[in-house]
Every structure is written in structure tokens, then in C-alpha cells.
C-alpha atoms as a PDB file:
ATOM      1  CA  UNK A   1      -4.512  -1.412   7.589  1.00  0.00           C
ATOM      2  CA  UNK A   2      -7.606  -1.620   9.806  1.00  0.00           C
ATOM      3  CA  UNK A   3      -8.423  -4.696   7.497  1.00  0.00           C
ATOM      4  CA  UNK A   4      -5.310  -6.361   8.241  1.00  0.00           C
ATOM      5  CA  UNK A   5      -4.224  -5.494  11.879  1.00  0.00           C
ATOM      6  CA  UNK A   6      -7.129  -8.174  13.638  1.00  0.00           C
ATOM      7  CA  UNK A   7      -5.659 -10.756  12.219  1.00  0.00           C
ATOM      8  CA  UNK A   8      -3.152 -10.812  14.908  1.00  0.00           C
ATOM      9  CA  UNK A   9      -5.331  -9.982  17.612  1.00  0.00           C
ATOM     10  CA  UNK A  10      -5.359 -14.123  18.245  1.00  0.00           C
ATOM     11  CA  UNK A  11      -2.636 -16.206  18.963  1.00  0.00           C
ATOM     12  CA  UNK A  12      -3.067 -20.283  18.238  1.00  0.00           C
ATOM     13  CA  UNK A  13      -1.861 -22.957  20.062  1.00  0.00           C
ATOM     14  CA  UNK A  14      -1.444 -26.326  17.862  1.00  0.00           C
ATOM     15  CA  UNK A  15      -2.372 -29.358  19.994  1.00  0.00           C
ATOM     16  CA  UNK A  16      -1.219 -32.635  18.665  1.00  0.00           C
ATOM     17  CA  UNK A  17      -3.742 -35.752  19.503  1.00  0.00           C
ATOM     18  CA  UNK A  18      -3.029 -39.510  19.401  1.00  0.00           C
ATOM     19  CA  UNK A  19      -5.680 -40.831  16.940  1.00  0.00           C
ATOM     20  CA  UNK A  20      -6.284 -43.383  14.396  1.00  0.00           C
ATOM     21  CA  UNK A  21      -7.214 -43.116  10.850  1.00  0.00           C
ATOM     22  CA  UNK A  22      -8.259 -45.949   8.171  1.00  0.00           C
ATOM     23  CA  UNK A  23      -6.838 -46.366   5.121  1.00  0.00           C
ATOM     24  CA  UNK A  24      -8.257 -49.117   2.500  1.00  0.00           C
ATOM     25  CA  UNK A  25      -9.965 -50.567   5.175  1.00  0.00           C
ATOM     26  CA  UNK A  26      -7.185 -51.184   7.810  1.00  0.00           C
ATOM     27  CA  UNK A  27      -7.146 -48.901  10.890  1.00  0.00           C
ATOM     28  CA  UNK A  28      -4.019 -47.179  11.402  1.00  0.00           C
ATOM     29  CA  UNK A  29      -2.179 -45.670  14.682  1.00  0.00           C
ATOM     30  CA  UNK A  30      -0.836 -41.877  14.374  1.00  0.00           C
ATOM     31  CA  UNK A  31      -1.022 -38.316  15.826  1.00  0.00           C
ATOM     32  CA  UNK A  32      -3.964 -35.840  14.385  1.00  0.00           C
ATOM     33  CA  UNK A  33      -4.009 -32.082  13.963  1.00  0.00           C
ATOM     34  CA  UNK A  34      -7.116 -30.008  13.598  1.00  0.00           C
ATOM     35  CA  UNK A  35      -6.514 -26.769  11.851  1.00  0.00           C
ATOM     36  CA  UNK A  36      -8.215 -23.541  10.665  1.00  0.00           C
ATOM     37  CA  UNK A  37      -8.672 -23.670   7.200  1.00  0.00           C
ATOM     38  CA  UNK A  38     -10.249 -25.740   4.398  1.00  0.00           C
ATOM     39  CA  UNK A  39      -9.588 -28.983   2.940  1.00  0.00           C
ATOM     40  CA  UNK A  40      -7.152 -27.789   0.070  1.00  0.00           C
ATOM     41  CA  UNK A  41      -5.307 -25.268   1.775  1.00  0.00           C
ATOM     42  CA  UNK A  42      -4.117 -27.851   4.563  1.00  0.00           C
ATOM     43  CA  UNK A  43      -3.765 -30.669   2.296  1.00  0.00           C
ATOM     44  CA  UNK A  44      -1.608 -28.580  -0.167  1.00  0.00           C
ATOM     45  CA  UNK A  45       0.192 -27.405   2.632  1.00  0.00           C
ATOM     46  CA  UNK A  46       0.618 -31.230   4.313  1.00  0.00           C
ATOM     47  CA  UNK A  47       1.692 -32.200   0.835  1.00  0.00           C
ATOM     48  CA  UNK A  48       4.487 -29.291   0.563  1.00  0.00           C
ATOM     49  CA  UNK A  49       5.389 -30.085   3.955  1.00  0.00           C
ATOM     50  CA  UNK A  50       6.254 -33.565   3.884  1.00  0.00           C
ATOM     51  CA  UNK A  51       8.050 -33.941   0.419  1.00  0.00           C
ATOM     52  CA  UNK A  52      11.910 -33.705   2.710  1.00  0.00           C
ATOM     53  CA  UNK A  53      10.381 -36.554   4.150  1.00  0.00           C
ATOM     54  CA  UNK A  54       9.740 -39.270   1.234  1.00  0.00           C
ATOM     55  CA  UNK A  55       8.116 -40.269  -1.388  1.00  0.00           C
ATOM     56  CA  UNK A  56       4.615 -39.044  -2.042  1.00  0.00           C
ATOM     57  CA  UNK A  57       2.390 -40.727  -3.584  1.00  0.00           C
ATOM     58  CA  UNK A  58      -1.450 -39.429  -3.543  1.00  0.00           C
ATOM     59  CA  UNK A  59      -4.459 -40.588  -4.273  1.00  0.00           C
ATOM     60  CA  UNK A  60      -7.899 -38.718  -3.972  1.00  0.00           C
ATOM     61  CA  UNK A  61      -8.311 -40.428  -0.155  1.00  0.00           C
ATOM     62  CA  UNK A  62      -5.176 -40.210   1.426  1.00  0.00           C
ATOM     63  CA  UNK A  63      -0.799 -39.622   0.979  1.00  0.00           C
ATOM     64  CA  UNK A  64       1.666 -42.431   1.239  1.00  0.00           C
ATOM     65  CA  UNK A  65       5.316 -41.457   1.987  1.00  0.00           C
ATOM     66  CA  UNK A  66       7.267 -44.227   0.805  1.00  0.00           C
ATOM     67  CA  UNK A  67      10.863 -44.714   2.201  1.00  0.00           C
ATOM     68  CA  UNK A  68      10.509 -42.541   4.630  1.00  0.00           C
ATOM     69  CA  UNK A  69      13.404 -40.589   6.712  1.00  0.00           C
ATOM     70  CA  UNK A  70      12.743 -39.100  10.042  1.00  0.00           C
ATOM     71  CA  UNK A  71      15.238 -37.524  12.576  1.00  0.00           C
ATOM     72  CA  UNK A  72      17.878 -38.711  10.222  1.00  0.00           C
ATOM     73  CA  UNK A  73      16.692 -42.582  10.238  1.00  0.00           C
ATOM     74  CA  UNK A  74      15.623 -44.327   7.272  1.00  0.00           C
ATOM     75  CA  UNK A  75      12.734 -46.743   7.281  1.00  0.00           C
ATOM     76  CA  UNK A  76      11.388 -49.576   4.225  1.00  0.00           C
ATOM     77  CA  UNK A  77       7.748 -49.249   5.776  1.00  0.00           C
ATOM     78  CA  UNK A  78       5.526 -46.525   4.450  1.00  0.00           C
ATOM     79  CA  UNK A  79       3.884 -43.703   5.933  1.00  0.00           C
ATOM     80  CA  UNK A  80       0.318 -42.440   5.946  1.00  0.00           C
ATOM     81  CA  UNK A  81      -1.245 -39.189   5.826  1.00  0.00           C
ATOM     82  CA  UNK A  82      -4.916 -38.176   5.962  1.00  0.00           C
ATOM     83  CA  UNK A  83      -6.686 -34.631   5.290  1.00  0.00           C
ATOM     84  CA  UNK A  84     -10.537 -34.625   6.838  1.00  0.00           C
ATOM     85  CA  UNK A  85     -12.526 -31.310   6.534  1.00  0.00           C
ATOM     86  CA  UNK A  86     -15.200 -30.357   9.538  1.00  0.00           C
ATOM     87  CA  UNK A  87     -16.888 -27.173   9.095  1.00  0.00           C
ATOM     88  CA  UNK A  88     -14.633 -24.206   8.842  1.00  0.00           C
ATOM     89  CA  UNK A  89     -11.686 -26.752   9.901  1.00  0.00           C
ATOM     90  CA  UNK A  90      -9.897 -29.471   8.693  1.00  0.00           C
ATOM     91  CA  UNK A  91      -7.969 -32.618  10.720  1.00  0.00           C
ATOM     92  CA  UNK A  92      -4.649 -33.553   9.418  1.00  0.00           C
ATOM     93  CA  UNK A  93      -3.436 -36.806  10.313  1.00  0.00           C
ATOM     94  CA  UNK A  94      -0.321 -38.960   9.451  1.00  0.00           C
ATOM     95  CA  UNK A  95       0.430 -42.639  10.937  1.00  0.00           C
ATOM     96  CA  UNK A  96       1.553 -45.881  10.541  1.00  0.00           C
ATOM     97  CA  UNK A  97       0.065 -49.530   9.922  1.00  0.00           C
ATOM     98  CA  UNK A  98       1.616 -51.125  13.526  1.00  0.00           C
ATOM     99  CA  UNK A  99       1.624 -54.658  11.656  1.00  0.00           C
ATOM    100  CA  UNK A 100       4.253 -53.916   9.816  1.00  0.00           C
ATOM    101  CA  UNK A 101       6.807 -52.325  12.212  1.00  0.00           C
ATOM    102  CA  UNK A 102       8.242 -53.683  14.694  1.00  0.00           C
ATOM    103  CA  UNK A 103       7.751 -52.543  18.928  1.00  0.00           C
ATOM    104  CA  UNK A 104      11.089 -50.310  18.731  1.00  0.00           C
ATOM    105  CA  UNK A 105      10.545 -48.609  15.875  1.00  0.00           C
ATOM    106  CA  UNK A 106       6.582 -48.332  15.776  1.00  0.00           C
ATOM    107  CA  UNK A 107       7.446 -46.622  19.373  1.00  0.00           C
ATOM    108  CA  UNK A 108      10.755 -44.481  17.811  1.00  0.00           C
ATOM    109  CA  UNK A 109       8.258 -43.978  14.627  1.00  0.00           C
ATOM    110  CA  UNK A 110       5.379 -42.544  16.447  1.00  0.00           C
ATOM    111  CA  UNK A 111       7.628 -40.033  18.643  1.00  0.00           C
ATOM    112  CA  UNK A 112       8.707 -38.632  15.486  1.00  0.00           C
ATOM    113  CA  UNK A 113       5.872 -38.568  13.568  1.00  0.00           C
ATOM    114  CA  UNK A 114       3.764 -36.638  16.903  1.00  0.00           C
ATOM    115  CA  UNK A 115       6.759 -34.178  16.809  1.00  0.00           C
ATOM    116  CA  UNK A 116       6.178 -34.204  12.965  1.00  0.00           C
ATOM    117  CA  UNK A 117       2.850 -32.738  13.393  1.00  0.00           C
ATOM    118  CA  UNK A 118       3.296 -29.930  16.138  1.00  0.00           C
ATOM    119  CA  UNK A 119       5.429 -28.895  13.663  1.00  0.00           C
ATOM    120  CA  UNK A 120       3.747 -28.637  10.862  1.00  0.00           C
ATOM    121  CA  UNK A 121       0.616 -27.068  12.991  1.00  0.00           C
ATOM    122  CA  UNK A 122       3.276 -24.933  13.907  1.00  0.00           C
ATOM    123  CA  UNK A 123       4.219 -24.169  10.416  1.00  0.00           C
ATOM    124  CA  UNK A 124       0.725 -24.036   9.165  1.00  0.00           C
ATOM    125  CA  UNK A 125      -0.391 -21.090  11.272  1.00  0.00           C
ATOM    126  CA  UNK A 126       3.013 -19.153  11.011  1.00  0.00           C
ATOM    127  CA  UNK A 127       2.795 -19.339   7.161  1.00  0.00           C
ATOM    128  CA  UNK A 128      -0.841 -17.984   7.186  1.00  0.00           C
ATOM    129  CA  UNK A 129       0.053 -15.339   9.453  1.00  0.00           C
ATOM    130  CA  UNK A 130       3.322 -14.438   7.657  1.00  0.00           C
ATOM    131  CA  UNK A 131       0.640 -13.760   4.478  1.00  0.00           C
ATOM    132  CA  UNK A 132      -1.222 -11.331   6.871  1.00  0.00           C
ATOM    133  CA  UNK A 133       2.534 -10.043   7.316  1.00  0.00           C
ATOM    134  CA  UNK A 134       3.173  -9.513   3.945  1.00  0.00           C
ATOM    135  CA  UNK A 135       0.127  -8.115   2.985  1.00  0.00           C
ATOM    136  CA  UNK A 136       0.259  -5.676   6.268  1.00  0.00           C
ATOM    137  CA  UNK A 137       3.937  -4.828   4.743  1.00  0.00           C
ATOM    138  CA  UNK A 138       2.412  -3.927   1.401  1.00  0.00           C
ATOM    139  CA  UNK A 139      -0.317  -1.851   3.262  1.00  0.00           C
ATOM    140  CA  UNK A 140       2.513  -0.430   4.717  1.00  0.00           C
ATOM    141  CA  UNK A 141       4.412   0.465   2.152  1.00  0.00           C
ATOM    142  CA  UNK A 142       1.466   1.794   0.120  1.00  0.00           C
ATOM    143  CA  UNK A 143       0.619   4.153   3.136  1.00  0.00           C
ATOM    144  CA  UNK A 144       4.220   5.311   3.551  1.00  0.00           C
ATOM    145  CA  UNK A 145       4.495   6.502  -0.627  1.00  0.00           C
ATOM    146  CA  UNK A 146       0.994   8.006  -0.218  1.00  0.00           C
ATOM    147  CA  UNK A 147       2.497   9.815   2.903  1.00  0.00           C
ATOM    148  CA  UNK A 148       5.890  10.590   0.737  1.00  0.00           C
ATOM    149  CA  UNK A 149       3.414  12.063  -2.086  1.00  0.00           C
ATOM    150  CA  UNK A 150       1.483  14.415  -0.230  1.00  0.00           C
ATOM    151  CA  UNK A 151       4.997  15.885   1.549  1.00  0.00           C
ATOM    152  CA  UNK A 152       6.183  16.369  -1.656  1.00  0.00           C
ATOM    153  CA  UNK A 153       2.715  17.960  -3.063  1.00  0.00           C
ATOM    154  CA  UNK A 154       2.791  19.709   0.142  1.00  0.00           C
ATOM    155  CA  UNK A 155       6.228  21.230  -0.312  1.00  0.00           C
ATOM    156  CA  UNK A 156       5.278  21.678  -3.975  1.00  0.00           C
ATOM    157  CA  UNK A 157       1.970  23.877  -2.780  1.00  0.00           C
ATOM    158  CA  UNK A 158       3.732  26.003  -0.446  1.00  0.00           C
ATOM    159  CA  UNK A 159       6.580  27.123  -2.881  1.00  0.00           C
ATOM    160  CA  UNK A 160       3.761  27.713  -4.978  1.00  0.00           C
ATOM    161  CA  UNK A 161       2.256  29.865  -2.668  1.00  0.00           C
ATOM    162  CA  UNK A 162       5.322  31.792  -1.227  1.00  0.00           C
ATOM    163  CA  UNK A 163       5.629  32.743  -4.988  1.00  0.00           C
ATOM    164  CA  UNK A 164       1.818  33.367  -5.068  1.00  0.00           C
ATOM    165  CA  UNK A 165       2.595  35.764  -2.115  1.00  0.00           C
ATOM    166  CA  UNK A 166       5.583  37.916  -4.106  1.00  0.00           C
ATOM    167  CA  UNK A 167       3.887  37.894  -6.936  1.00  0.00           C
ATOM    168  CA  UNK A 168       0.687  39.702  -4.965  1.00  0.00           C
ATOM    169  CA  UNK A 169       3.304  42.000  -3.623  1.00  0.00           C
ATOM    170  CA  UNK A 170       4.729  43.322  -6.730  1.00  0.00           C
ATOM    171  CA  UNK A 171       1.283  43.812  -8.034  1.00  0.00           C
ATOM    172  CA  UNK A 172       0.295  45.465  -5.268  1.00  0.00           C
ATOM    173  CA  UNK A 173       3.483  47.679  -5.821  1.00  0.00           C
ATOM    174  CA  UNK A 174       2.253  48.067  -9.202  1.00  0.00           C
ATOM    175  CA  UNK A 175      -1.312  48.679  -8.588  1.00  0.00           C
ATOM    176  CA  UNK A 176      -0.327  51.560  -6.408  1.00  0.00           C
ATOM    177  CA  UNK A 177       2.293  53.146  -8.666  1.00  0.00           C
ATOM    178  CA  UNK A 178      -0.112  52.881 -11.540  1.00  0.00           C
ATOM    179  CA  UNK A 179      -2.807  54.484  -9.057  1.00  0.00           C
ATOM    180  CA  UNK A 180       0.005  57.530  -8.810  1.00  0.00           C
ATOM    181  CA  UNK A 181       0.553  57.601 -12.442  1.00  0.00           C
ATOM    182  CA  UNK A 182      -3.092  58.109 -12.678  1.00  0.00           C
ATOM    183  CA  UNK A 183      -3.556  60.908 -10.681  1.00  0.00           C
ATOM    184  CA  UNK A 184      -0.090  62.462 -12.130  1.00  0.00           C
ATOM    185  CA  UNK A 185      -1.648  62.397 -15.558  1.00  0.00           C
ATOM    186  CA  UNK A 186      -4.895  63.876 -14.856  1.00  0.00           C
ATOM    187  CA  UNK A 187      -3.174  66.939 -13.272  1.00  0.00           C
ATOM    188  CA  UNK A 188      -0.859  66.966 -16.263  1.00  0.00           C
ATOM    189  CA  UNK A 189      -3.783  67.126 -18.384  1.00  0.00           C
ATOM    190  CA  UNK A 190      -5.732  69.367 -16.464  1.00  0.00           C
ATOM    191  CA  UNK A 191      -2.814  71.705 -16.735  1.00  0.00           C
ATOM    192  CA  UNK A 192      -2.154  71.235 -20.176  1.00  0.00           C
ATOM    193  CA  UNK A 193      -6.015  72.495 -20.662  1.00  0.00           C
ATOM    194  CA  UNK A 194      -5.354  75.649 -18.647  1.00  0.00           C
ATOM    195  CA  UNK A 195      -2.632  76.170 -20.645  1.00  0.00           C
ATOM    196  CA  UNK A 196      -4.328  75.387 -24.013  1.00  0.00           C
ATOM    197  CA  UNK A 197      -6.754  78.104 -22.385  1.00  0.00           C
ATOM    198  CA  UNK A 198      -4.738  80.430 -21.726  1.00  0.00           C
ATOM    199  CA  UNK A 199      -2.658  79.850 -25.293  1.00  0.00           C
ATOM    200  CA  UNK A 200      -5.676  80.675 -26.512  1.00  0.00           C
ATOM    201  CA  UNK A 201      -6.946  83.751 -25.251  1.00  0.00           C
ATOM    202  CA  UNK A 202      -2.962  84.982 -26.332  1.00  0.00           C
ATOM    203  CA  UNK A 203      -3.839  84.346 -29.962  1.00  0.00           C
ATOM    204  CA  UNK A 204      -6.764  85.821 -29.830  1.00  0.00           C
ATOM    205  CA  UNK A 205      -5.514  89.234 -28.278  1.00  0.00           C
ATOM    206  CA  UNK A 206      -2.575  88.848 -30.716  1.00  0.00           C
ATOM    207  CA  UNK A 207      -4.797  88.154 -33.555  1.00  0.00           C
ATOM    208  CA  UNK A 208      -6.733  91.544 -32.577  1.00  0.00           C
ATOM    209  CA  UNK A 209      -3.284  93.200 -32.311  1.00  0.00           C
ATOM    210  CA  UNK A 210      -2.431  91.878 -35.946  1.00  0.00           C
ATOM    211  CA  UNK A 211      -5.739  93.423 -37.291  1.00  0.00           C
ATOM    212  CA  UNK A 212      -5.201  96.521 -35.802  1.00  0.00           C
ATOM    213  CA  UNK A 213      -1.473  97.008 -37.116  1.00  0.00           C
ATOM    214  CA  UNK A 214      -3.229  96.151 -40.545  1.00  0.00           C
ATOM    215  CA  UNK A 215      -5.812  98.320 -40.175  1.00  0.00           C
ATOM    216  CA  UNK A 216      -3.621 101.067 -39.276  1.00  0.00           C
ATOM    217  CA  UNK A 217      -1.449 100.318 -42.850  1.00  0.00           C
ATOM    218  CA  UNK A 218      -4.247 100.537 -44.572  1.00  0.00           C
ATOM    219  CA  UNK A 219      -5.043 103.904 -43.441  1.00  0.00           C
ATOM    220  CA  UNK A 220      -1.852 104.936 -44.882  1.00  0.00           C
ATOM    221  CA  UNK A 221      -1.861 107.191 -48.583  1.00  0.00           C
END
């Protein structure tokens, strides 16, 4: 999250400059763009962006739109777009050849085609933040099951250890009764010797009682 979260920490404001651009040789009026981002990510994106408008045709130096439609209005003359990359930037331009149009609709042409590229600046920026977004959404997400997993480990622990906590009471219980039971038994034995003693000494005396009795009979003639 601390990754993602800076990205928004900048806002952009897309200015749109009247510029011209030249295309097989012939210099061409239109309205430039100059964006943050390489060369194929704003040409891909120009590409995408324009396709409602025409046909495209590319080639490796610029984009022709060919019947073009803008606001609605159809026009025979083709459009031209340009992609130029400066550093960590890149200008994207789109424009007409003024020869071939008319003053009316060069003028109703350009108007369009400058609103054309605010809003594709526009778009440009919205759909790179809208990754950040996405990706902050994901982070989210991933943060919010990690959160779900440890309340449900956590729950899972402490049932474990309220039954950790009977389970060290009965034994306790048990520990102590078996600590009686202990002592019971050694008096129980220590009784049953006195008594084994005392048997004892009784069958001895009555063994000296039975020898005198036959000592006595055999006295007898």
C-alpha cells in the first residue's frame, strides 16, 4: 500500500498547444499534447483512442484517420496524428494539411480536433491512474483477507486456549485428588503393616499356646 498510495499525491493538468507537425515532407497545422510516459504507451493509447474516429492507417512515422467523423460531422479529407518521444515524455500530436480544407471547415476542424486532444490527455492520465486504482484495490483486498485470516486464527487460538485453560483445571483437580489418594494409601499401608505386626505376634503366642496344649497331651499315660 505504501508502494501505491504516492501515486496520487500529484494531480496533472493536460495543456493542449497549437503546433505543427510534418508529415512526408509537408508541414501540417494541429494541436500537440506532451505526456508522461514513453513512446509506445502513448502511441498505443492515441491509436485505441482514435479508432471511433476513422480509419487508421499506420505506418512506422505517423497515423492517418481516413474519413474522419468529429462532433457528429463527416469529412473526405484525412487526418494526421504524430507520436514524438523526449526524455521521460512523449508529444502527441494530430492535425490537418490546411491545403486541402477549406477556411470553414479547417477552422470547425481544428476546434474539434484541440478539444480532441484535452481529451485524450484527459483520458491518458485518468487511465494510468485508474491502473494505480486497481492495483491499490487489489492491495486492498489482499490486506483485508490477510486481516479476515488472522481474526479467524485469532478466534481459532483463543478457543484453543479457553480449552487449554479447562483442561489445566481438571488436571489440576486431578493432580490434587491423586496427591490425596497418595497419602490415603500410604496410611492404609502403614496400617495394614501394624496390623500384619500385630497378626503376627497373635500367631506366635497362639502357636506357643498350641505347643503347650500338646505338650500337656503328651504327658498323658
Amino acid at each position: 500500500m505504501l508502494l501505491i498510495v504516492p501515486g496520487f499525491a500529484f494531480s496533472q493538468t493536460v495543456t493542449v498547444q497549437k503546433d505543427k507537425g510534418r508529415i512526408q515532407g509537408e508541414t501540417l497545422e494541429g494541436f500537440e499534447v506532451t505526456l508522461e510516459g514513453n513512446v509506445d504507451e502513448v502511441r498505443t493509447a492515441l491509436i485505441k483512442f482514435l479508432k471511433p474516429v476513422g480509419k487508421i492507417k499506420q505506418t512506422s512515422d505517423n497515423i492517418t484517420i481516413q474519413a474522419p467523423a468529429l462532433n457528429g460531422i463527416g469529412y473526405t479529407n484525412p487526418i494526421f496524428a504524430l507520436t514524438k518521444e523526449s526524455g521521460n515524455k512523449t508529444s502527441a500530436w494530430i492535425g490537418i494539411n490546411p491545403s486541402g480544407w477549406n477556411e470553414t471547415e479547417a477552422k470547425q476542424v481544428n476546434h474539434e480536433l484541440e478539444k480532441l486532444m484535452k481529451e485524450f490527455g484527459v483520458k491518458f492520465y485518468r487511465d494510468k491512474i485508474q491502473v494505480q486504482v486497481d492495483e491499490s484495490v487489489r492491495a486492498q483486498q489482499a490486506v483485508e483477507k490477510q486481516q479476515q485470516r488472522l481474526s479467524n486464527e485469532n478466534k481459532m487460538l483463543t478457543t484453543k486456549l479457553e480449552d487449554n485453560k479447562r483442561e489445566k483445571i481438571q488436571l489440576e483437580k486431578s493432580l490434587e485428588n491423586n496427591k490425596l489418594a497418595y497419602e490415603e494409601l500410604l496410611k492404609k499401608i502403614e496400617n495394614n503393616k501394624h496390623a500384619q505386626d500385630s497378626v503376627a505376634q497373635a500367631g506366635e503366642q497362639i502357636k506357643k499356646v498350641v505347643e503347650s496344649h500338646k505338650e500337656k497331651q503328651r504327658k498323658v499315660n
